[in-house]
PDBML (XML) file of the C-alpha atoms, coordinates in Angstrom:
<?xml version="1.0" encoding="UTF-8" ?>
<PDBx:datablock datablockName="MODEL"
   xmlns:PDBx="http://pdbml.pdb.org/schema/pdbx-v50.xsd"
   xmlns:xsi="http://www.w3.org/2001/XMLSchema-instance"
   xsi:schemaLocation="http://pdbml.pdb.org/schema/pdbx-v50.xsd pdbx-v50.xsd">
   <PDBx:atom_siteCategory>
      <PDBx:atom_site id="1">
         <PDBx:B_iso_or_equiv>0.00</PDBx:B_iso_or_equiv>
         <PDBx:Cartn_x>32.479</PDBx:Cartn_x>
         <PDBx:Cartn_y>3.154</PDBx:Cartn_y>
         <PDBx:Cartn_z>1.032</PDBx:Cartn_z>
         <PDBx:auth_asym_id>A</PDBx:auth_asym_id>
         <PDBx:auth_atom_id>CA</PDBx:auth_atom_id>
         <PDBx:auth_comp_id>UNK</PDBx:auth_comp_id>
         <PDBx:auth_seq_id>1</PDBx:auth_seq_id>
         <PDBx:group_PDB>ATOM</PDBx:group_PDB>
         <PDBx:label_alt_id xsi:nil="true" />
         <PDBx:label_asym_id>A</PDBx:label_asym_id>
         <PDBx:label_atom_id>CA</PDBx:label_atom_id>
         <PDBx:label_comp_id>UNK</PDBx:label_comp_id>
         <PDBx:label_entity_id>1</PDBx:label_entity_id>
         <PDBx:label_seq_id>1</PDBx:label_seq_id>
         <PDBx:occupancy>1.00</PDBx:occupancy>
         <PDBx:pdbx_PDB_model_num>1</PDBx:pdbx_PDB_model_num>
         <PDBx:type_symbol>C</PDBx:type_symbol>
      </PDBx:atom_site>
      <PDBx:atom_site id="2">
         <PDBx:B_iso_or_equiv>0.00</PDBx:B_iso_or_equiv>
         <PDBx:Cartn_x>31.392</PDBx:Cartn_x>
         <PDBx:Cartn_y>6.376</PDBx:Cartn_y>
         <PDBx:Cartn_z>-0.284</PDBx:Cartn_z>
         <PDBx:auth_asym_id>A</PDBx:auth_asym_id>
         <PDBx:auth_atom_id>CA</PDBx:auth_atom_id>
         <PDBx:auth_comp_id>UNK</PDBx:auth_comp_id>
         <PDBx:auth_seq_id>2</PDBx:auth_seq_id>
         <PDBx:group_PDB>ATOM</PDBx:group_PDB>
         <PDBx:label_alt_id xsi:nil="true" />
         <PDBx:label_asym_id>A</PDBx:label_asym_id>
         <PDBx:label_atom_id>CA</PDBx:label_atom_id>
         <PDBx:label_comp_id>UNK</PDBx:label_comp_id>
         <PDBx:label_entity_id>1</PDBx:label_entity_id>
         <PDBx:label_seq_id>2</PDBx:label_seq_id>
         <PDBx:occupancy>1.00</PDBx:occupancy>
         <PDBx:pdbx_PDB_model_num>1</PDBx:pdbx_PDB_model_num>
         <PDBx:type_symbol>C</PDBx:type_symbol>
      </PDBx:atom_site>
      <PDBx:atom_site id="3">
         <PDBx:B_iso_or_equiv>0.00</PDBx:B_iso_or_equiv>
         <PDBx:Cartn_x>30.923</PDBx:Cartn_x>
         <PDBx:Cartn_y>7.669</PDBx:Cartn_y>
         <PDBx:Cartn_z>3.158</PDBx:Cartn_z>
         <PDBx:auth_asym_id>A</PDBx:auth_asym_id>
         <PDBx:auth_atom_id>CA</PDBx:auth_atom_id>
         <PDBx:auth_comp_id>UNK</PDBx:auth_comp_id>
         <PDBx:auth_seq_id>3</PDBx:auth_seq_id>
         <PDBx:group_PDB>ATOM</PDBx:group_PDB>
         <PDBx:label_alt_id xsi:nil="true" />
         <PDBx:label_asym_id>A</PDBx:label_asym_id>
         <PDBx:label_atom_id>CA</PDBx:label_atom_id>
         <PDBx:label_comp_id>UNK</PDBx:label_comp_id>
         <PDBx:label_entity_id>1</PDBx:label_entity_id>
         <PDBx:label_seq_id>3</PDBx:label_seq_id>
         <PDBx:occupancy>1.00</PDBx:occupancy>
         <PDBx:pdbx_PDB_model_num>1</PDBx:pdbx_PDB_model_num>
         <PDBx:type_symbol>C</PDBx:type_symbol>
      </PDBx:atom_site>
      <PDBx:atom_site id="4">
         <PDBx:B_iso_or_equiv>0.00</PDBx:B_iso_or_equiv>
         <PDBx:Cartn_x>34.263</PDBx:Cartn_x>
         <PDBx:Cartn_y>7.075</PDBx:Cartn_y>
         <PDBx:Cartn_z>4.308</PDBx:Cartn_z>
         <PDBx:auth_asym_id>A</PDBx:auth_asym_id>
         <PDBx:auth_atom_id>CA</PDBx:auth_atom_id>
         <PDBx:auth_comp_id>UNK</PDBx:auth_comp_id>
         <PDBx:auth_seq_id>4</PDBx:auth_seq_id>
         <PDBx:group_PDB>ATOM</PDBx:group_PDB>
         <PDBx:label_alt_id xsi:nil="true" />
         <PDBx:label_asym_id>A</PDBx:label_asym_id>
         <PDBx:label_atom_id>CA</PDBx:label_atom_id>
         <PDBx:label_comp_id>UNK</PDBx:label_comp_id>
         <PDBx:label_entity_id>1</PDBx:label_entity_id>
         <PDBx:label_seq_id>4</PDBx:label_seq_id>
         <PDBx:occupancy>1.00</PDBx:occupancy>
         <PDBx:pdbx_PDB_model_num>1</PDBx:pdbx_PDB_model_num>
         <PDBx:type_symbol>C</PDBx:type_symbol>
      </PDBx:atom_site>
      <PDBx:atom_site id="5">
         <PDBx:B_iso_or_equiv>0.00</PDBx:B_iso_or_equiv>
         <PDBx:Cartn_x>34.696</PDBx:Cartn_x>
         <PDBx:Cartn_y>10.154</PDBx:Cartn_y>
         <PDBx:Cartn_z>1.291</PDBx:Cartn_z>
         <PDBx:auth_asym_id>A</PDBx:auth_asym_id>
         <PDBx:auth_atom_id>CA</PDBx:auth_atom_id>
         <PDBx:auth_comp_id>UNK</PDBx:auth_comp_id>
         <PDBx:auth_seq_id>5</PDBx:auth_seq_id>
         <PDBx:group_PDB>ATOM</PDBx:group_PDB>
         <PDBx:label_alt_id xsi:nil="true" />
         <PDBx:label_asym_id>A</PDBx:label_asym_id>
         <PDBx:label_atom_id>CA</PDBx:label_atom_id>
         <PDBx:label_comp_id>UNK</PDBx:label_comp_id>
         <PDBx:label_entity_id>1</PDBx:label_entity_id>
         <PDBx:label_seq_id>5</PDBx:label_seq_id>
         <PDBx:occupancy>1.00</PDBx:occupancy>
         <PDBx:pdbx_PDB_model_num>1</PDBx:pdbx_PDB_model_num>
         <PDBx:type_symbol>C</PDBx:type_symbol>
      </PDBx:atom_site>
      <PDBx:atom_site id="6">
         <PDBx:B_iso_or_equiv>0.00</PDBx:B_iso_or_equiv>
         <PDBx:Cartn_x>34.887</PDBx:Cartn_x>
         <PDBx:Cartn_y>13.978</PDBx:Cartn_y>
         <PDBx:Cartn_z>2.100</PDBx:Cartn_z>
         <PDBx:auth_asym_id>A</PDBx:auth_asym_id>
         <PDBx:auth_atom_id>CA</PDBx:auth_atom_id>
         <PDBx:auth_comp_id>UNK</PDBx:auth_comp_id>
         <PDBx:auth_seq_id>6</PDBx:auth_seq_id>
         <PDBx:group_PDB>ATOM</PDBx:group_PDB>
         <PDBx:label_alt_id xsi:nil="true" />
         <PDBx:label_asym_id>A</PDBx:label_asym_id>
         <PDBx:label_atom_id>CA</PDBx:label_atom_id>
         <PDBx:label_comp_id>UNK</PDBx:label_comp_id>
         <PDBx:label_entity_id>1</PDBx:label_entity_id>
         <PDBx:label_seq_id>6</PDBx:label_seq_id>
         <PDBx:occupancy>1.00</PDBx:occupancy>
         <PDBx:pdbx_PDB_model_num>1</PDBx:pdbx_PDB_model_num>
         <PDBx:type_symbol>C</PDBx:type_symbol>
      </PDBx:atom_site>
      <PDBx:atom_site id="7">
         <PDBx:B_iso_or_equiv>0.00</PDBx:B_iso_or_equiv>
         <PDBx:Cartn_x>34.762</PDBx:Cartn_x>
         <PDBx:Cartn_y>15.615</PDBx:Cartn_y>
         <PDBx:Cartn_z>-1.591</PDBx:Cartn_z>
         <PDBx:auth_asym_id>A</PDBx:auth_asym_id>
         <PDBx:auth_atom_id>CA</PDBx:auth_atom_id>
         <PDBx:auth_comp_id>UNK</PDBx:auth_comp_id>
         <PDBx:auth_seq_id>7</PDBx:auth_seq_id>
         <PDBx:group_PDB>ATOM</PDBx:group_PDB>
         <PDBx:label_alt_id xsi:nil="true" />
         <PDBx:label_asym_id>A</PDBx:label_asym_id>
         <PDBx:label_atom_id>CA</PDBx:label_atom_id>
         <PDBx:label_comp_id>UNK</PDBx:label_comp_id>
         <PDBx:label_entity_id>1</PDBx:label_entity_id>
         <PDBx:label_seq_id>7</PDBx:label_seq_id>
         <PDBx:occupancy>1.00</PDBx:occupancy>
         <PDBx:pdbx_PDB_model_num>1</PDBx:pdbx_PDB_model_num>
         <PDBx:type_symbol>C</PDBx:type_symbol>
      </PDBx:atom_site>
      <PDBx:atom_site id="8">
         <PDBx:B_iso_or_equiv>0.00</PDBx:B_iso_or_equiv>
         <PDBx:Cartn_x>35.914</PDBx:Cartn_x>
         <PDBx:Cartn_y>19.145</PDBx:Cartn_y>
         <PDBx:Cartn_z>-1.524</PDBx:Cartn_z>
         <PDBx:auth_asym_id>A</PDBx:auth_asym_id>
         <PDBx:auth_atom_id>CA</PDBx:auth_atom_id>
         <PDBx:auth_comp_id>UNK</PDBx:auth_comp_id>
         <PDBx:auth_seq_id>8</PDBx:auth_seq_id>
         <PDBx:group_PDB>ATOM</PDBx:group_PDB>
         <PDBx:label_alt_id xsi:nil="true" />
         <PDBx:label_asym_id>A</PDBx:label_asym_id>
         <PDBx:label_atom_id>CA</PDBx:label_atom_id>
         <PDBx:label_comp_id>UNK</PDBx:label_comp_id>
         <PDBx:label_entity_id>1</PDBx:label_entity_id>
         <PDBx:label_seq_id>8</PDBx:label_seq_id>
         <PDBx:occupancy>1.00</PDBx:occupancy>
         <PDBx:pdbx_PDB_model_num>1</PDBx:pdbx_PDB_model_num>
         <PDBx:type_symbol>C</PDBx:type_symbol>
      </PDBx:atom_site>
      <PDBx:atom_site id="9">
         <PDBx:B_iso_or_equiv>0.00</PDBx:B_iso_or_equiv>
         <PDBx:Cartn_x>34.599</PDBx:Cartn_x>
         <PDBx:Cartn_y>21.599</PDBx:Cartn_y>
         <PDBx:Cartn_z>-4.467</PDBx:Cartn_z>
         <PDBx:auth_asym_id>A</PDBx:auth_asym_id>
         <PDBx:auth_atom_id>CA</PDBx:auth_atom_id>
         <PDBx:auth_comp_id>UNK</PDBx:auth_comp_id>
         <PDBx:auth_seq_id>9</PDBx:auth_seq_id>
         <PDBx:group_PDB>ATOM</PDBx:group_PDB>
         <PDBx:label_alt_id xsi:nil="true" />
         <PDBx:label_asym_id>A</PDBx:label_asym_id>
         <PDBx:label_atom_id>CA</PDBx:label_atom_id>
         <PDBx:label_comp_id>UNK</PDBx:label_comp_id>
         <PDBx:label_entity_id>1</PDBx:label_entity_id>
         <PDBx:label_seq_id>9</PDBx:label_seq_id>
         <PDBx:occupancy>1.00</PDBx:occupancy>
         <PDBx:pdbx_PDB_model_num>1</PDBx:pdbx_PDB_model_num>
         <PDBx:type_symbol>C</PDBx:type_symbol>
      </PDBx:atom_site>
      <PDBx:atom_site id="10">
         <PDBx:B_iso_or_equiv>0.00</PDBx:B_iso_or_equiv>
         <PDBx:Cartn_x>33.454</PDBx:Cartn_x>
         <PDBx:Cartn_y>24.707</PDBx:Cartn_y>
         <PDBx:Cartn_z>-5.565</PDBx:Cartn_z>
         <PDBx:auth_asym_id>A</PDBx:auth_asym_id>
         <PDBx:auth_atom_id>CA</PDBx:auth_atom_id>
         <PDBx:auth_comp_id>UNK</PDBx:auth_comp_id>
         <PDBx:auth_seq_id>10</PDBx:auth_seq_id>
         <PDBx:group_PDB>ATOM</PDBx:group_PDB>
         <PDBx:label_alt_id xsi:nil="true" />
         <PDBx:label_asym_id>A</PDBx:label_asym_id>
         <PDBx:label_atom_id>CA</PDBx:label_atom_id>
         <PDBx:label_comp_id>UNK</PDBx:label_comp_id>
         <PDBx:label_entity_id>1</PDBx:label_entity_id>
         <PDBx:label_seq_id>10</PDBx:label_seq_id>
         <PDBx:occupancy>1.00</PDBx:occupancy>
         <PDBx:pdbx_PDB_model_num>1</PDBx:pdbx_PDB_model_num>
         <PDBx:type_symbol>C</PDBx:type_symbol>
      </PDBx:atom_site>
      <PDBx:atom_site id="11">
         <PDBx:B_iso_or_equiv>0.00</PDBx:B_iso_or_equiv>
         <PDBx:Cartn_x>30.673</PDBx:Cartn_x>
         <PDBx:Cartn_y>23.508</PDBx:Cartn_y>
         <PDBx:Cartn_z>-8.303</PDBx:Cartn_z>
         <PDBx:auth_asym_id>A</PDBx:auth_asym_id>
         <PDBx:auth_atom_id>CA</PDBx:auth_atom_id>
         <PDBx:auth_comp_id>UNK</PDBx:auth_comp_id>
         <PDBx:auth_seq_id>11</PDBx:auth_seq_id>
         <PDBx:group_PDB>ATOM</PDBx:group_PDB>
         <PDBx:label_alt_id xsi:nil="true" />
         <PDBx:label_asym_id>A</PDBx:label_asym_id>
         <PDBx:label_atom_id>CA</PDBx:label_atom_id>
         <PDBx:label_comp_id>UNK</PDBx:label_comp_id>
         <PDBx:label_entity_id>1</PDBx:label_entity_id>
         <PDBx:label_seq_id>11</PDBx:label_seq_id>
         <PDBx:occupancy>1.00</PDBx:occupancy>
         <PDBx:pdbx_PDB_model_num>1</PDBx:pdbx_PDB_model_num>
         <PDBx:type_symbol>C</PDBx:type_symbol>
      </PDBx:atom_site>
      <PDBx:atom_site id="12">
         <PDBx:B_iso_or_equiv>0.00</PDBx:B_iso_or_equiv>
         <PDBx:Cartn_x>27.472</PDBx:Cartn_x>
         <PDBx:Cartn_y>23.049</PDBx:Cartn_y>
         <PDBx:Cartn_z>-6.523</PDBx:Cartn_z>
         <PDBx:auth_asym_id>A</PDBx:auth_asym_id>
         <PDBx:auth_atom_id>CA</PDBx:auth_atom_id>
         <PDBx:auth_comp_id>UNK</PDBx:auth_comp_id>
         <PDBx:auth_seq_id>12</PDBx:auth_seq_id>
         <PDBx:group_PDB>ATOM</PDBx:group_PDB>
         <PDBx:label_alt_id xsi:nil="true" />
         <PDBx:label_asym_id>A</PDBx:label_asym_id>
         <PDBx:label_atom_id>CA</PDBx:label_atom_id>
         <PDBx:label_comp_id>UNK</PDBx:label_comp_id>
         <PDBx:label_entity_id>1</PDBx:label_entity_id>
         <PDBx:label_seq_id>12</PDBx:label_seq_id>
         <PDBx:occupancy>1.00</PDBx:occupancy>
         <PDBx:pdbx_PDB_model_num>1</PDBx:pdbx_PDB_model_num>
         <PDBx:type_symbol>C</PDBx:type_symbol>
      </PDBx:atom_site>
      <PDBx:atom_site id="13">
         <PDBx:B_iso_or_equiv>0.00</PDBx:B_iso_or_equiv>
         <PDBx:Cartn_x>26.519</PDBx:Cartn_x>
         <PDBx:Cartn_y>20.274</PDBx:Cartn_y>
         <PDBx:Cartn_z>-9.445</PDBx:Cartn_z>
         <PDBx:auth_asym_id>A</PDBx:auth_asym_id>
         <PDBx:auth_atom_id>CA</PDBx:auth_atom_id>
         <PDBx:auth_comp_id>UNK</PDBx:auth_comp_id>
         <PDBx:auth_seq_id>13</PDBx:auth_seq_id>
         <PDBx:group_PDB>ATOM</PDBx:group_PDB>
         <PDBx:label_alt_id xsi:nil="true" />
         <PDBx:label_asym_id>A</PDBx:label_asym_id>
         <PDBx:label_atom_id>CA</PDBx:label_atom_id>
         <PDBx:label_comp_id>UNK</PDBx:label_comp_id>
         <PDBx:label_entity_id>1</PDBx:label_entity_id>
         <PDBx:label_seq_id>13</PDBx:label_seq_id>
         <PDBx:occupancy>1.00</PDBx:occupancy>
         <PDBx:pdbx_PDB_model_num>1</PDBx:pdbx_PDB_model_num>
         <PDBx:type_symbol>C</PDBx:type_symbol>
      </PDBx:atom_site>
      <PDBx:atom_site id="14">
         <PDBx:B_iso_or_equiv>0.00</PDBx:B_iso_or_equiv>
         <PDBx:Cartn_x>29.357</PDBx:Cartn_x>
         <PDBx:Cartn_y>18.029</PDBx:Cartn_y>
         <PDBx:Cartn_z>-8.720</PDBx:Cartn_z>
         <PDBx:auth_asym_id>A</PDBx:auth_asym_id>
         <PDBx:auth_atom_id>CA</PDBx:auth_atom_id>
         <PDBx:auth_comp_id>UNK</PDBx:auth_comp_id>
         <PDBx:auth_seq_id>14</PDBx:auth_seq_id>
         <PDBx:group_PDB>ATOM</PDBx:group_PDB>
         <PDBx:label_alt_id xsi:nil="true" />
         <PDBx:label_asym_id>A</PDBx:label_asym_id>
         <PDBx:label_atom_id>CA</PDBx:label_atom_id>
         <PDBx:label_comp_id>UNK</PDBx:label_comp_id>
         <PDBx:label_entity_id>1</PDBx:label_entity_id>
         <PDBx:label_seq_id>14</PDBx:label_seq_id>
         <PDBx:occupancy>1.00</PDBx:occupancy>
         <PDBx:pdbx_PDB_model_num>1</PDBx:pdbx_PDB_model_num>
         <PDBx:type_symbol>C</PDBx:type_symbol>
      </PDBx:atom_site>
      <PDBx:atom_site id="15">
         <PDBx:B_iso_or_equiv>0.00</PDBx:B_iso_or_equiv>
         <PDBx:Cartn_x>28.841</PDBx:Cartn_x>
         <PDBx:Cartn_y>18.700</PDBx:Cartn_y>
         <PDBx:Cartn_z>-4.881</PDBx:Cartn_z>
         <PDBx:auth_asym_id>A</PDBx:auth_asym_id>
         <PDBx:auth_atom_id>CA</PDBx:auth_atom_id>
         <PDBx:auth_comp_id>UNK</PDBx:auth_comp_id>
         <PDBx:auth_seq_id>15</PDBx:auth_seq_id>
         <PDBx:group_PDB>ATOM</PDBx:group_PDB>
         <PDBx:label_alt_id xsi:nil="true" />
         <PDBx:label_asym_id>A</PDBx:label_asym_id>
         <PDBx:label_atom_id>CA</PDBx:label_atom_id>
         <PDBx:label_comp_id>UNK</PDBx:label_comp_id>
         <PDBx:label_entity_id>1</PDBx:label_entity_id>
         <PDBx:label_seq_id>15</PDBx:label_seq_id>
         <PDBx:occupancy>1.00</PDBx:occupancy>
         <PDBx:pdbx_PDB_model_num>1</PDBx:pdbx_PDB_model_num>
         <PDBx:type_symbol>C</PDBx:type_symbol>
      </PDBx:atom_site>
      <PDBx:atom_site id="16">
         <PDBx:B_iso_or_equiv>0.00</PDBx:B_iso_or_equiv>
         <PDBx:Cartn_x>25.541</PDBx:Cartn_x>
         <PDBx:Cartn_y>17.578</PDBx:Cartn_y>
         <PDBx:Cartn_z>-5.453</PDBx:Cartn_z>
         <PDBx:auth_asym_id>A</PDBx:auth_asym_id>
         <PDBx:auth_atom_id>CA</PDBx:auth_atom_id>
         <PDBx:auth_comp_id>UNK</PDBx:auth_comp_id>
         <PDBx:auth_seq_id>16</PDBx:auth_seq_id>
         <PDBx:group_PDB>ATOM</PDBx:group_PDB>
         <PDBx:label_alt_id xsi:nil="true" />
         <PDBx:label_asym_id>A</PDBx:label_asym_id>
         <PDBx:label_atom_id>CA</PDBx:label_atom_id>
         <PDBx:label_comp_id>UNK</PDBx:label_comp_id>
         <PDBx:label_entity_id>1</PDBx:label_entity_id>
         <PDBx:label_seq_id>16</PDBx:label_seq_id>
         <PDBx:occupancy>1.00</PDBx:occupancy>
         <PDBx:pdbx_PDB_model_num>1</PDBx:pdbx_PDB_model_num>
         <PDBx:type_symbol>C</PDBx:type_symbol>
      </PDBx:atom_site>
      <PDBx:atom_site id="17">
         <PDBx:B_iso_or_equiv>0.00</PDBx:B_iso_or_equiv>
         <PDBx:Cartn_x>26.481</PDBx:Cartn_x>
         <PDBx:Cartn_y>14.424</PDBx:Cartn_y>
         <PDBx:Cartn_z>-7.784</PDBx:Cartn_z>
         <PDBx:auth_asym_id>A</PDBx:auth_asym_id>
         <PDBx:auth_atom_id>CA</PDBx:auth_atom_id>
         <PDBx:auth_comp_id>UNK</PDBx:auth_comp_id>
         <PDBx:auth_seq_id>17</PDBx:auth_seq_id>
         <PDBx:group_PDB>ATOM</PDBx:group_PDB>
         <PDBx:label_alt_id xsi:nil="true" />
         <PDBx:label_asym_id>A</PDBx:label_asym_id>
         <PDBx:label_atom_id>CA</PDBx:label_atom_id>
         <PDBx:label_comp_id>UNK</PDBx:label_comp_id>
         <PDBx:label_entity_id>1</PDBx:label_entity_id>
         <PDBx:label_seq_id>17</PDBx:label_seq_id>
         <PDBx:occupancy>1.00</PDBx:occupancy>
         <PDBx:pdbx_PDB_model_num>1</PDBx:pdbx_PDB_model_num>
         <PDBx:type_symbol>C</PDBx:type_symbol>
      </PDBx:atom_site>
      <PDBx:atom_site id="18">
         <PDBx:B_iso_or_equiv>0.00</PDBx:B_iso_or_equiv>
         <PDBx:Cartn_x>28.867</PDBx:Cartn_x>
         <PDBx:Cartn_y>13.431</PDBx:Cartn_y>
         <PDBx:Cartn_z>-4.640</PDBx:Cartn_z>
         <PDBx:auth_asym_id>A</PDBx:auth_asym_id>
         <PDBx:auth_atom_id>CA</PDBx:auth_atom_id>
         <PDBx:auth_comp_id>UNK</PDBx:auth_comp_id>
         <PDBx:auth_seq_id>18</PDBx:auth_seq_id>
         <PDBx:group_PDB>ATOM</PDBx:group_PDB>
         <PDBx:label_alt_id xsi:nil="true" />
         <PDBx:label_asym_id>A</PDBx:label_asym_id>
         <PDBx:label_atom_id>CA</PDBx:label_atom_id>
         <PDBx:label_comp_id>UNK</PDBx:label_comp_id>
         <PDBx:label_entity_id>1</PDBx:label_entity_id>
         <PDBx:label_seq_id>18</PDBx:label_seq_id>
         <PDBx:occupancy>1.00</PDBx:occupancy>
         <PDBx:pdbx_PDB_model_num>1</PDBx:pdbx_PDB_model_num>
         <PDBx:type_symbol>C</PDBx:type_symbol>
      </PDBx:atom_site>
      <PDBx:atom_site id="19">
         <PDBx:B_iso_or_equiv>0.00</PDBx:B_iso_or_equiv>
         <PDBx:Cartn_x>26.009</PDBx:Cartn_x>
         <PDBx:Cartn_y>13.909</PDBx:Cartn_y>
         <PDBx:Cartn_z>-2.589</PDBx:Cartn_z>
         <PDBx:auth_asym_id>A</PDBx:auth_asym_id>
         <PDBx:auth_atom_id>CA</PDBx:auth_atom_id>
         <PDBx:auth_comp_id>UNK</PDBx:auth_comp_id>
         <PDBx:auth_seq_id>19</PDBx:auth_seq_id>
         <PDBx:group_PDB>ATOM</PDBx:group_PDB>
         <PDBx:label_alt_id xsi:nil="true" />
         <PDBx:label_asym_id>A</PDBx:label_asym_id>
         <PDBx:label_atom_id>CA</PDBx:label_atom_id>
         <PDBx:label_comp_id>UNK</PDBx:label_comp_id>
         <PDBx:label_entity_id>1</PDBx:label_entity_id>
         <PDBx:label_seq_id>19</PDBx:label_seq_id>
         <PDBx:occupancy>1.00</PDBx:occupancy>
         <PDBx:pdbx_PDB_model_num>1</PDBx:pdbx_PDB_model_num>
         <PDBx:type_symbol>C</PDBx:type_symbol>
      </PDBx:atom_site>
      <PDBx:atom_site id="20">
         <PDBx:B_iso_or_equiv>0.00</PDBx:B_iso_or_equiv>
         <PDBx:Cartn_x>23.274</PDBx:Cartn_x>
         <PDBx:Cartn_y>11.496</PDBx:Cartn_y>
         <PDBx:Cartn_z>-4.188</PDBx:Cartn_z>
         <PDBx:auth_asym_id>A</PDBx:auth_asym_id>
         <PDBx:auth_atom_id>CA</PDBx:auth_atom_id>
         <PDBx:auth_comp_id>UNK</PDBx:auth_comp_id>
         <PDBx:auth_seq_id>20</PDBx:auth_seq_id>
         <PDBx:group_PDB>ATOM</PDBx:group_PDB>
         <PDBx:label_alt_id xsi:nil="true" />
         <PDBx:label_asym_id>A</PDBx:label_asym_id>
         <PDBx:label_atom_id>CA</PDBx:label_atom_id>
         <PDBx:label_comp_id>UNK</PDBx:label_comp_id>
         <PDBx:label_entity_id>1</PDBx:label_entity_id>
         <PDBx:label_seq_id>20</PDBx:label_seq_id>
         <PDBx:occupancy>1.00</PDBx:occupancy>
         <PDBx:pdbx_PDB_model_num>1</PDBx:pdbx_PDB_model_num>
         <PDBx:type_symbol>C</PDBx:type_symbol>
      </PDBx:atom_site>
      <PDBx:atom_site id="21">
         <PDBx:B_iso_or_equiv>0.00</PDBx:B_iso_or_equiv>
         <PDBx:Cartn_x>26.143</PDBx:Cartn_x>
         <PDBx:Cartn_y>9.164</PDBx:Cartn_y>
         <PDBx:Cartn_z>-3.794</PDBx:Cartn_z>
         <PDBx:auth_asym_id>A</PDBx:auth_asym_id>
         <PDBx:auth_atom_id>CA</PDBx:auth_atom_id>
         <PDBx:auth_comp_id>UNK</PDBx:auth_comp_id>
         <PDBx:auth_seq_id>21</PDBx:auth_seq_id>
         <PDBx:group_PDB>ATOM</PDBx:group_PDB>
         <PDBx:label_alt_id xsi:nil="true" />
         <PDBx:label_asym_id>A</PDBx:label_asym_id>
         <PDBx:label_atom_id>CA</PDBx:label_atom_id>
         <PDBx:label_comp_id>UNK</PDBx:label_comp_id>
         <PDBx:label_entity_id>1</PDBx:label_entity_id>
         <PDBx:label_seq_id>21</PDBx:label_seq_id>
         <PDBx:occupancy>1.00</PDBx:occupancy>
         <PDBx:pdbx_PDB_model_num>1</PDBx:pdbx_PDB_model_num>
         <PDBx:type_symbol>C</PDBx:type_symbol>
      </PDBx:atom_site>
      <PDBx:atom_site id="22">
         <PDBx:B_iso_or_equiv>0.00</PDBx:B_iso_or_equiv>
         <PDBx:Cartn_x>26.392</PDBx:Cartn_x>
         <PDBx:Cartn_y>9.215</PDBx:Cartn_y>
         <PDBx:Cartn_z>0.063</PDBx:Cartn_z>
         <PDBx:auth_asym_id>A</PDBx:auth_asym_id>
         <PDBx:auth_atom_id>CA</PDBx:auth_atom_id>
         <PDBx:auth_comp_id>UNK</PDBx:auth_comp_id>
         <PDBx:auth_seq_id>22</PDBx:auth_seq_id>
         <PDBx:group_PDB>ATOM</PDBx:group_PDB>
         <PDBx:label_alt_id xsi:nil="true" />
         <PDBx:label_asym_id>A</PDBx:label_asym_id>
         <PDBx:label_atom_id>CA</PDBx:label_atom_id>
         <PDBx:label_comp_id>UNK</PDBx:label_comp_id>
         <PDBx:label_entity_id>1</PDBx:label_entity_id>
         <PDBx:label_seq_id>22</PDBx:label_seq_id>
         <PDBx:occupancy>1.00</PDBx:occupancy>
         <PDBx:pdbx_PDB_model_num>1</PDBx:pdbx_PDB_model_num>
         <PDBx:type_symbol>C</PDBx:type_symbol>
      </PDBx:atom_site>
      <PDBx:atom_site id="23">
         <PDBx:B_iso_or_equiv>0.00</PDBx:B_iso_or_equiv>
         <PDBx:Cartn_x>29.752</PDBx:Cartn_x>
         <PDBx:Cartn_y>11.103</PDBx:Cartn_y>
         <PDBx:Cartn_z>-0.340</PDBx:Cartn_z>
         <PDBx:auth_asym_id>A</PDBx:auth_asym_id>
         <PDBx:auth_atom_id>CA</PDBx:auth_atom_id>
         <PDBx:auth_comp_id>UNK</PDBx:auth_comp_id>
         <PDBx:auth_seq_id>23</PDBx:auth_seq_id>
         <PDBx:group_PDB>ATOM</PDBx:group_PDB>
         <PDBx:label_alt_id xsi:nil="true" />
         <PDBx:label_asym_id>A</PDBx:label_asym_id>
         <PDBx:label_atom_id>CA</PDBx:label_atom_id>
         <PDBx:label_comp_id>UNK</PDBx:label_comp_id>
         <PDBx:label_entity_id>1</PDBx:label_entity_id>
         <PDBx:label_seq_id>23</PDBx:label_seq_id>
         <PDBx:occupancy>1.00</PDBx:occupancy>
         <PDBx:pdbx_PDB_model_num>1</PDBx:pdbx_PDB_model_num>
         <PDBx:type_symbol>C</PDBx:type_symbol>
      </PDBx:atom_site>
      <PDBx:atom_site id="24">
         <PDBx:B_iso_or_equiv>0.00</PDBx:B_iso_or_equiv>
         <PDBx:Cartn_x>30.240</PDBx:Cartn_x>
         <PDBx:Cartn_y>14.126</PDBx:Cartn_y>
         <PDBx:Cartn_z>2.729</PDBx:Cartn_z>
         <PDBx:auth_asym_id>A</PDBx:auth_asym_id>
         <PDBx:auth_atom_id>CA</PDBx:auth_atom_id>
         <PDBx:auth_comp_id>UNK</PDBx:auth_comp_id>
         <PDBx:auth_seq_id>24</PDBx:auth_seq_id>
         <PDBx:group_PDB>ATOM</PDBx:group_PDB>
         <PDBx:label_alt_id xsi:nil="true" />
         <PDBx:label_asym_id>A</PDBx:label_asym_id>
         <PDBx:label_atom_id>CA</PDBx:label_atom_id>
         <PDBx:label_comp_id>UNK</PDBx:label_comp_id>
         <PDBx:label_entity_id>1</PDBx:label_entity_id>
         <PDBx:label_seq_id>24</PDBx:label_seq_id>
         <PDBx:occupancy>1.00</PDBx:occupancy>
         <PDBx:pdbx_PDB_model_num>1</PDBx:pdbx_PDB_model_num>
         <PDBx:type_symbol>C</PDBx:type_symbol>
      </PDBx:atom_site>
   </PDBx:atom_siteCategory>
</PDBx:datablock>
């Protein structure tokens, strides 16, 4: 599941991308 996901970056967009997706 997408919360079983830690996504590590410096670009707030993609961070925020992962985010909407239930990604930590």
């Amino acid at each position: 599941s997408t919360n079983n996901v830690l996504f590590l970056t410096d670009v707030t967009r993609e961070a925020n991308a992962a985010e909407e997706a239930d990604m930590h």
